[in-house]
C-alpha atoms as a PDB file:
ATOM      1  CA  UNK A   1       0.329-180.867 -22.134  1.00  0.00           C
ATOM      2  CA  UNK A   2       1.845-184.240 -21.741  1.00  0.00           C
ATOM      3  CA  UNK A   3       3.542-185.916 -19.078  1.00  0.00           C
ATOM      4  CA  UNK A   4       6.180-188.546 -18.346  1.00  0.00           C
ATOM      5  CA  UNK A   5       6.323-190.478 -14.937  1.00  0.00           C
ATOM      6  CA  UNK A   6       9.556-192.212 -14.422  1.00  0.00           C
ATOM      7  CA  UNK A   7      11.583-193.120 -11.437  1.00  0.00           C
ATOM      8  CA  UNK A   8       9.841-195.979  -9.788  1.00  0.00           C
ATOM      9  CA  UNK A   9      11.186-199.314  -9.053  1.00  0.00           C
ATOM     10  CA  UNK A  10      11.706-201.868  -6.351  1.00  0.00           C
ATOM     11  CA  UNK A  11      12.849-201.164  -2.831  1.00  0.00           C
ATOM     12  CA  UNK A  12      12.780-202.663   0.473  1.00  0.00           C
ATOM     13  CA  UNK A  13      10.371-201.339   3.218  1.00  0.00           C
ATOM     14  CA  UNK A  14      11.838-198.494   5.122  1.00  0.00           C
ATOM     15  CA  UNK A  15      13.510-197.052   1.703  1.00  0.00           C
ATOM     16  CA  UNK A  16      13.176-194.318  -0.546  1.00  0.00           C
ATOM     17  CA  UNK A  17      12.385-193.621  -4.050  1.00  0.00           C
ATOM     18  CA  UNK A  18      12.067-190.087  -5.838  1.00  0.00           C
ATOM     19  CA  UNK A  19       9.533-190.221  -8.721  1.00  0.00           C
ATOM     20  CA  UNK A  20       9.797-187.781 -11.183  1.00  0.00           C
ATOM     21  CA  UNK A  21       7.225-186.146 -13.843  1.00  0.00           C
ATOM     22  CA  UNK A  22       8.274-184.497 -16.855  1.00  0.00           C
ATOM     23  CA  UNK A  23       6.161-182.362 -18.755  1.00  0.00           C
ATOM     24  CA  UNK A  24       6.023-180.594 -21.949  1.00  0.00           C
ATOM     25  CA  UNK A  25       4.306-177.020 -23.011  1.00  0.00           C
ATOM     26  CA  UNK A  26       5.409-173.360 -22.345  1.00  0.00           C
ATOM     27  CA  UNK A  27       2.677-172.945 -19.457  1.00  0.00           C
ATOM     28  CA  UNK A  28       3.884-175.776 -16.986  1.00  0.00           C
ATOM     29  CA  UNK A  29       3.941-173.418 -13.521  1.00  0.00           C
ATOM     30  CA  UNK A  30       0.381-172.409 -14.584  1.00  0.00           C
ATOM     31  CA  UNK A  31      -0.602-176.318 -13.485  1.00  0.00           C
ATOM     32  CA  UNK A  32      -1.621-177.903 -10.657  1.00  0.00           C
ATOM     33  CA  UNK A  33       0.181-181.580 -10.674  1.00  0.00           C
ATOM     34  CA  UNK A  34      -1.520-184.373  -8.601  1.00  0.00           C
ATOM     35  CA  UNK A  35      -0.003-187.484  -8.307  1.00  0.00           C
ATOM     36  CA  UNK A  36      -2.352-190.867  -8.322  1.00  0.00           C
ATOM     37  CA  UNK A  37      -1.565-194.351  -7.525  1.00  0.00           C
ATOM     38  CA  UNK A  38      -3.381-197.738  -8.228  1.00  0.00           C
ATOM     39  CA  UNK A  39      -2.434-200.780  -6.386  1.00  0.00           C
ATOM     40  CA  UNK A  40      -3.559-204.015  -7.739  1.00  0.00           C
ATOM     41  CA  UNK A  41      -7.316-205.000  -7.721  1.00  0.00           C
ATOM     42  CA  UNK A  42      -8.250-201.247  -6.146  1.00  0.00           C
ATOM     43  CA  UNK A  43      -9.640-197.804  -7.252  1.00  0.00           C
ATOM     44  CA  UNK A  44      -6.751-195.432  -8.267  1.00  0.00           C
ATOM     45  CA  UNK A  45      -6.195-192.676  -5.367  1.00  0.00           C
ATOM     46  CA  UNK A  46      -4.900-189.306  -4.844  1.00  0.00           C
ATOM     47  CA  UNK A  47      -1.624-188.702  -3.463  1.00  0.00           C
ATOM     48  CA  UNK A  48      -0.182-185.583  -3.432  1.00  0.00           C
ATOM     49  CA  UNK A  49      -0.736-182.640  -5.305  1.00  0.00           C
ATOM     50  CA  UNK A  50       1.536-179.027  -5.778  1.00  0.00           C
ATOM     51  CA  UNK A  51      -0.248-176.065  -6.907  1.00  0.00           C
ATOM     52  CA  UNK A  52       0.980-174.185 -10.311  1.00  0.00           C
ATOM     53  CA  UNK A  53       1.098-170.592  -8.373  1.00  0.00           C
ATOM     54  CA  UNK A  54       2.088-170.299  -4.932  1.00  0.00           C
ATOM     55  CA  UNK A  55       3.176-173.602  -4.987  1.00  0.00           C
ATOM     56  CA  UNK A  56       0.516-174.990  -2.101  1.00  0.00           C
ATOM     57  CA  UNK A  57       0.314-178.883  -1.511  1.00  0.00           C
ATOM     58  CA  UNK A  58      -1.723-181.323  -0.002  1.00  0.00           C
ATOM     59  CA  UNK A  59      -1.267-185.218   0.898  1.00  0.00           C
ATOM     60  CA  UNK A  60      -3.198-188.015   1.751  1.00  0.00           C
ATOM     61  CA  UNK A  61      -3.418-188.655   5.079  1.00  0.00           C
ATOM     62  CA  UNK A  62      -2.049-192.170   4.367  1.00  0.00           C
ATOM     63  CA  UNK A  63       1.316-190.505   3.167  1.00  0.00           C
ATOM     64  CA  UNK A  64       1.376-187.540   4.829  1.00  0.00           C
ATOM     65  CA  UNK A  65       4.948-187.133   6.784  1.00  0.00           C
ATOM     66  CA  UNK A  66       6.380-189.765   4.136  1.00  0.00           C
ATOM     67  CA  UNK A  67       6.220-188.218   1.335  1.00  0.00           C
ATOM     68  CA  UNK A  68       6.809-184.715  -0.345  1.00  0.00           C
ATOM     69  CA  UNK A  69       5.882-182.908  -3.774  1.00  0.00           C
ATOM     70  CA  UNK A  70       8.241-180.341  -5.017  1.00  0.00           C
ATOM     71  CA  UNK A  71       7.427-178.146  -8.479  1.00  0.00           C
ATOM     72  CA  UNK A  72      10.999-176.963 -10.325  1.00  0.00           C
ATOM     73  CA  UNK A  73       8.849-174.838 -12.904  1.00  0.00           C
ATOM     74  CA  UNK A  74      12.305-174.229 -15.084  1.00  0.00           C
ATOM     75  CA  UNK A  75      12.415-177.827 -15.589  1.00  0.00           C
ATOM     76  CA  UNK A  76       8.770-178.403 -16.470  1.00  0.00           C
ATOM     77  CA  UNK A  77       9.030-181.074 -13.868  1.00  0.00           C
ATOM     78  CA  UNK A  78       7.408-182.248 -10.618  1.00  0.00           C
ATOM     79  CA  UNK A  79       9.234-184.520  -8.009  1.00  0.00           C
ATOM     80  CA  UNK A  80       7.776-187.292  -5.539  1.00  0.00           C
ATOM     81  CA  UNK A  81       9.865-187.896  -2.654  1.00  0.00           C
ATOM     82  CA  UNK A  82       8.979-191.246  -0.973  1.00  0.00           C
ATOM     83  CA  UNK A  83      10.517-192.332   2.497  1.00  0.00           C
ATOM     84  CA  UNK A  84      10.026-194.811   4.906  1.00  0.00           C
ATOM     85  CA  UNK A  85       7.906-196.931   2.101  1.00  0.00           C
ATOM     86  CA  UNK A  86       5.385-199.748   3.069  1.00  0.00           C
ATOM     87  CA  UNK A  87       4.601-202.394   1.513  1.00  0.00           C
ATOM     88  CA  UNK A  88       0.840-200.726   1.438  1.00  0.00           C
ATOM     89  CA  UNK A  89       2.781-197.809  -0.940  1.00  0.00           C
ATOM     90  CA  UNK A  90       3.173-200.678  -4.167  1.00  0.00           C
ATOM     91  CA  UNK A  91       1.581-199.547  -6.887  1.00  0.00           C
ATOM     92  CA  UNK A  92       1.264-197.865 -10.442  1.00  0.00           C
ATOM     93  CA  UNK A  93       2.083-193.807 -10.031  1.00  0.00           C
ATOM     94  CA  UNK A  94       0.470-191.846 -11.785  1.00  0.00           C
ATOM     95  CA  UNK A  95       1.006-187.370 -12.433  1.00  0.00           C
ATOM     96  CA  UNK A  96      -1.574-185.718 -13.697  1.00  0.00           C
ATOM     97  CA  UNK A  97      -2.212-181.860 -14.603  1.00  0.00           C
ATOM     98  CA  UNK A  98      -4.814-179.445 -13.884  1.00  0.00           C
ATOM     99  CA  UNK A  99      -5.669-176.510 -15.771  1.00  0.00           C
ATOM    100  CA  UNK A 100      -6.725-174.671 -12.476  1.00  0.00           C
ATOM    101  CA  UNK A 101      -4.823-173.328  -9.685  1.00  0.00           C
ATOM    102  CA  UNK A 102      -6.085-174.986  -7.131  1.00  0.00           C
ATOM    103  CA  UNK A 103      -5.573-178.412  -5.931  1.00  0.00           C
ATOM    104  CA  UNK A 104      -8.350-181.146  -6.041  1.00  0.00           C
ATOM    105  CA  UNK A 105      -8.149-184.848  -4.720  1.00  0.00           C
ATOM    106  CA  UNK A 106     -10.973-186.392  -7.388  1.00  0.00           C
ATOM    107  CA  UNK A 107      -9.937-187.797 -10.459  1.00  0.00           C
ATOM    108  CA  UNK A 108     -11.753-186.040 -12.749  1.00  0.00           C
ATOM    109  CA  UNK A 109     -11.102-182.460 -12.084  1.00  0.00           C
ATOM    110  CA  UNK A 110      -7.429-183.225 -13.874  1.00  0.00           C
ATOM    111  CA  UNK A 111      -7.106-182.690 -17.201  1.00  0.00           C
ATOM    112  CA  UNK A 112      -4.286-184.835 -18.511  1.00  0.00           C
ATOM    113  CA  UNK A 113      -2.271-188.104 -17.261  1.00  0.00           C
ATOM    114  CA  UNK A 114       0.625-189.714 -17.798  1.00  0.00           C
ATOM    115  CA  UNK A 115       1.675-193.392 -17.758  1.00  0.00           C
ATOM    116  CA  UNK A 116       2.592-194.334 -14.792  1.00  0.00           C
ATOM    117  CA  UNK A 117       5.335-195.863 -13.290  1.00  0.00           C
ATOM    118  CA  UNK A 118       5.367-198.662 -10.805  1.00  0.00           C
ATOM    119  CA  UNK A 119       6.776-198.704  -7.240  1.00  0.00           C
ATOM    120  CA  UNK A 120       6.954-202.342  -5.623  1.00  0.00           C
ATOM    121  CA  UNK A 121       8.105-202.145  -2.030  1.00  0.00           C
ATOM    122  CA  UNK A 122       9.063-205.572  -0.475  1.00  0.00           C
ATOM    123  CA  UNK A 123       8.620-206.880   3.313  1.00  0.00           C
END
């Protein structure tokens, strides 16, 4: 499968940005779809992540409340809804898919990545 991050951008603190991630193949709702981020000079972290069946999700504590994942299966695409940003949220996004249907938080139990997209959010 392969993916496409788009949507990010710069925004002030306190705004909102919806991330998007297109992907390709016939078995896209069979996925689970994390979403990573890297912020300059640090590790690159789990997000989010929706499960391919039932659609379950989990968040970071550091987003949770902020930020939802939504799945819309007959557009082979998975959505990021950021609010009330922080300057702590800039960084490169990244989706990613699992071939598994349930969610992980570690890096390497996903499969394939996208580029990612980057999300500055000013003071």
């Amino acid at each position: 499968v392969q993916l496409q991050a788009s949507g990010g951008g710069l925004v002030q603190a306190g705004g909102s940005l919806r991330l998007s991630c297109g992907a390709s193949g016939r078995t896209f709702s069979k996925y689970t779809i994390g979403w990573f981020r890297q912020a300059p000079g640090k590790e690159r972290e789990f997000v989010t992540a929706v499960s391919g069946i039932g659609g379950d999700t989990y968040y970071a504590d550091s987003v949770k409340g902020r930020f939802t994942v939504s799945r819309d299966n007959a557009k082979n695409t998975v959505y990021l809804q950021m609010n009330s940003l922080e300057p702590e949220d800039t960084a490169v996004y990244y989706c990613a898919a699992r071939i598994n249907r349930f969610i992980a938080t570690n890096i390497d139990a996903y499969d394939y990545w996208g580029q990612g997209t980057l999300v500055t959010v000013s003071s």
